[in-house]
PDB file of N, CA and C in Angstrom:
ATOM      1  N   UNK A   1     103.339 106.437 121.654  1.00  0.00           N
ATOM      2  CA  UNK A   1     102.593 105.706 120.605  1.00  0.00           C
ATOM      3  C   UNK A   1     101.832 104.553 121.259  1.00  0.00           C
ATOM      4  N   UNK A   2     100.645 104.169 120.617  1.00  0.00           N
ATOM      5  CA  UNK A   2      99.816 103.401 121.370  1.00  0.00           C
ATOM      6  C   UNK A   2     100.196 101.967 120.768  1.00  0.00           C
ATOM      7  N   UNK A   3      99.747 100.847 121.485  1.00  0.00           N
ATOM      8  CA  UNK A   3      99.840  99.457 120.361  1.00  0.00           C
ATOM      9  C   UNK A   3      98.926  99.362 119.608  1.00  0.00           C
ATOM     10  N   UNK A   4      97.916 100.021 119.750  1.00  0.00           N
ATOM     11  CA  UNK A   4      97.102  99.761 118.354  1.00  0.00           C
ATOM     12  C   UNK A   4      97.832 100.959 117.346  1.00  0.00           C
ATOM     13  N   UNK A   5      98.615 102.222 117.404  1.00  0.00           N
ATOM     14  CA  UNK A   5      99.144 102.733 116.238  1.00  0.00           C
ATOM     15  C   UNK A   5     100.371 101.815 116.100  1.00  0.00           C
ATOM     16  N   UNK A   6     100.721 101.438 116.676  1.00  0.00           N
ATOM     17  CA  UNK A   6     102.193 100.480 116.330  1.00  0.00           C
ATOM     18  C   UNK A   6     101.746  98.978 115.638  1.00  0.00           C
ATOM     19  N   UNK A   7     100.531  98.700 116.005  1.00  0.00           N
ATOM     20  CA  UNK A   7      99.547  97.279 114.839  1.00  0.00           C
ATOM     21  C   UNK A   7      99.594  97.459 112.999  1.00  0.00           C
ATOM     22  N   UNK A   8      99.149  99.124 113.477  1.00  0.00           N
ATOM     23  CA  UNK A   8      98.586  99.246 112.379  1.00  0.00           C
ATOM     24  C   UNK A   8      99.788 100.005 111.209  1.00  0.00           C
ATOM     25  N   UNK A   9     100.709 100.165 112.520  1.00  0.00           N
ATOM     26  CA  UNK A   9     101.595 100.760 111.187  1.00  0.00           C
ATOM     27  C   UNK A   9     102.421  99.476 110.829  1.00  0.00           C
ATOM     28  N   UNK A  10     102.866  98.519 111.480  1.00  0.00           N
ATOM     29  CA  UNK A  10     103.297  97.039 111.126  1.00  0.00           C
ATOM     30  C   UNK A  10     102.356  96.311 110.110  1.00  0.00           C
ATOM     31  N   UNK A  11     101.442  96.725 110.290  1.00  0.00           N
ATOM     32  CA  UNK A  11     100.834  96.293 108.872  1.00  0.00           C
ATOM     33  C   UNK A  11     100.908  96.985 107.556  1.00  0.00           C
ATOM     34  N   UNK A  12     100.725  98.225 107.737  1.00  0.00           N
ATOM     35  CA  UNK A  12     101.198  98.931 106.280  1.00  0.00           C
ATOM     36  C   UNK A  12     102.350  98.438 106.251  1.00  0.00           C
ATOM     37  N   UNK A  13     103.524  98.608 106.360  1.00  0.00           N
ATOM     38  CA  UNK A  13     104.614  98.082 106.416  1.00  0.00           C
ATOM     39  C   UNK A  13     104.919  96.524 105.496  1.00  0.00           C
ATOM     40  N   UNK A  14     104.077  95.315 106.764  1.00  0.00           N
ATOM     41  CA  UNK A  14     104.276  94.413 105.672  1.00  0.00           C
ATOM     42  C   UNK A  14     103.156  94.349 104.181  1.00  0.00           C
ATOM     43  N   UNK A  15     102.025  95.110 104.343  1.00  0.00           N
ATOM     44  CA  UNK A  15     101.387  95.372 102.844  1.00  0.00           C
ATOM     45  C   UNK A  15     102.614  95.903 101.967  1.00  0.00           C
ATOM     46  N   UNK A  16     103.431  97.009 102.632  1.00  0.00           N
ATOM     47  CA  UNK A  16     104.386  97.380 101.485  1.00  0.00           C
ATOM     48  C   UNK A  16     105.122  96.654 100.698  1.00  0.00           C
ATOM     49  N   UNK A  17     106.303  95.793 101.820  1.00  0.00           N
ATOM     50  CA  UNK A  17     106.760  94.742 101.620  1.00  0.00           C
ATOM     51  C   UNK A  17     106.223  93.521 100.663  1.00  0.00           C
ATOM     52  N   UNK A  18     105.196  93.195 100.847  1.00  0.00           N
ATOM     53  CA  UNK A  18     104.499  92.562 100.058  1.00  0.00           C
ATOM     54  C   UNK A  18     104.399  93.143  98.248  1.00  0.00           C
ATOM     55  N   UNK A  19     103.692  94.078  98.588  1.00  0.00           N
ATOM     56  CA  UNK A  19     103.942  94.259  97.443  1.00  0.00           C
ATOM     57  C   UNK A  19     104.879  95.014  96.644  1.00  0.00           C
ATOM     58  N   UNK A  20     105.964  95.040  97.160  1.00  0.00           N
ATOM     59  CA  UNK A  20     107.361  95.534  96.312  1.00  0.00           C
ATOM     60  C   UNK A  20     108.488  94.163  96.874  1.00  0.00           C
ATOM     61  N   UNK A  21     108.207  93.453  96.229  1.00  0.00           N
ATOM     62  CA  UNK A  21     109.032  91.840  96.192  1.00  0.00           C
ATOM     63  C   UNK A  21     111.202  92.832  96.404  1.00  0.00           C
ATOM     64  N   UNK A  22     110.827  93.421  95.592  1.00  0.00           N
ATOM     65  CA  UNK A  22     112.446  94.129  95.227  1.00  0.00           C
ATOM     66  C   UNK A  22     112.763  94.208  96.804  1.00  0.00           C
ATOM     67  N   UNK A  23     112.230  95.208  97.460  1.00  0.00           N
ATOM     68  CA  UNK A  23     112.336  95.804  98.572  1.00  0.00           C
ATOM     69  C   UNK A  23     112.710  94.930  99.896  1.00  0.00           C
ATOM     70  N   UNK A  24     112.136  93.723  99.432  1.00  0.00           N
ATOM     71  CA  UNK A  24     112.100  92.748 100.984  1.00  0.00           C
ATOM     72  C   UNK A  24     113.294  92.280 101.526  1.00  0.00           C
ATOM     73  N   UNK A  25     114.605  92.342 100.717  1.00  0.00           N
ATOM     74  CA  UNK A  25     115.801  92.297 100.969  1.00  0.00           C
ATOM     75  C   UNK A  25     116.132  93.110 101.857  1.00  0.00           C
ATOM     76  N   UNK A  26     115.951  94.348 101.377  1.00  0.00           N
ATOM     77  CA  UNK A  26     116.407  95.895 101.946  1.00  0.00           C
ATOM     78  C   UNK A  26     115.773  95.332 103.589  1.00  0.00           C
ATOM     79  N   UNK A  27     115.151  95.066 103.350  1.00  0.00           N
ATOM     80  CA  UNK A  27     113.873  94.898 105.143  1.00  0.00           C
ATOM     81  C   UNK A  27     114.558  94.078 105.790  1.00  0.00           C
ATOM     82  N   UNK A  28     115.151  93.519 105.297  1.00  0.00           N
ATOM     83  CA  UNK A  28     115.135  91.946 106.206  1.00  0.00           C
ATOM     84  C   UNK A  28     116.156  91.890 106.476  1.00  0.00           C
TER      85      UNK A  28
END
């Protein structure tokens, strides 16, 4: 995996996070 696919999937990621407030527990 490259660092730009590993950027960009850390960002979907925290977009998800973001927007499912519930979820950010589970993450963290």
């Amino acid at each position: 995996m490259s660092l730009e696919d590993y950027e960009s999937e850390q960002r979907e990621i925290i977009t998800v996070v973001k927007n499912n407030p519930a979820c950010n527990k589970d993450l963290i």
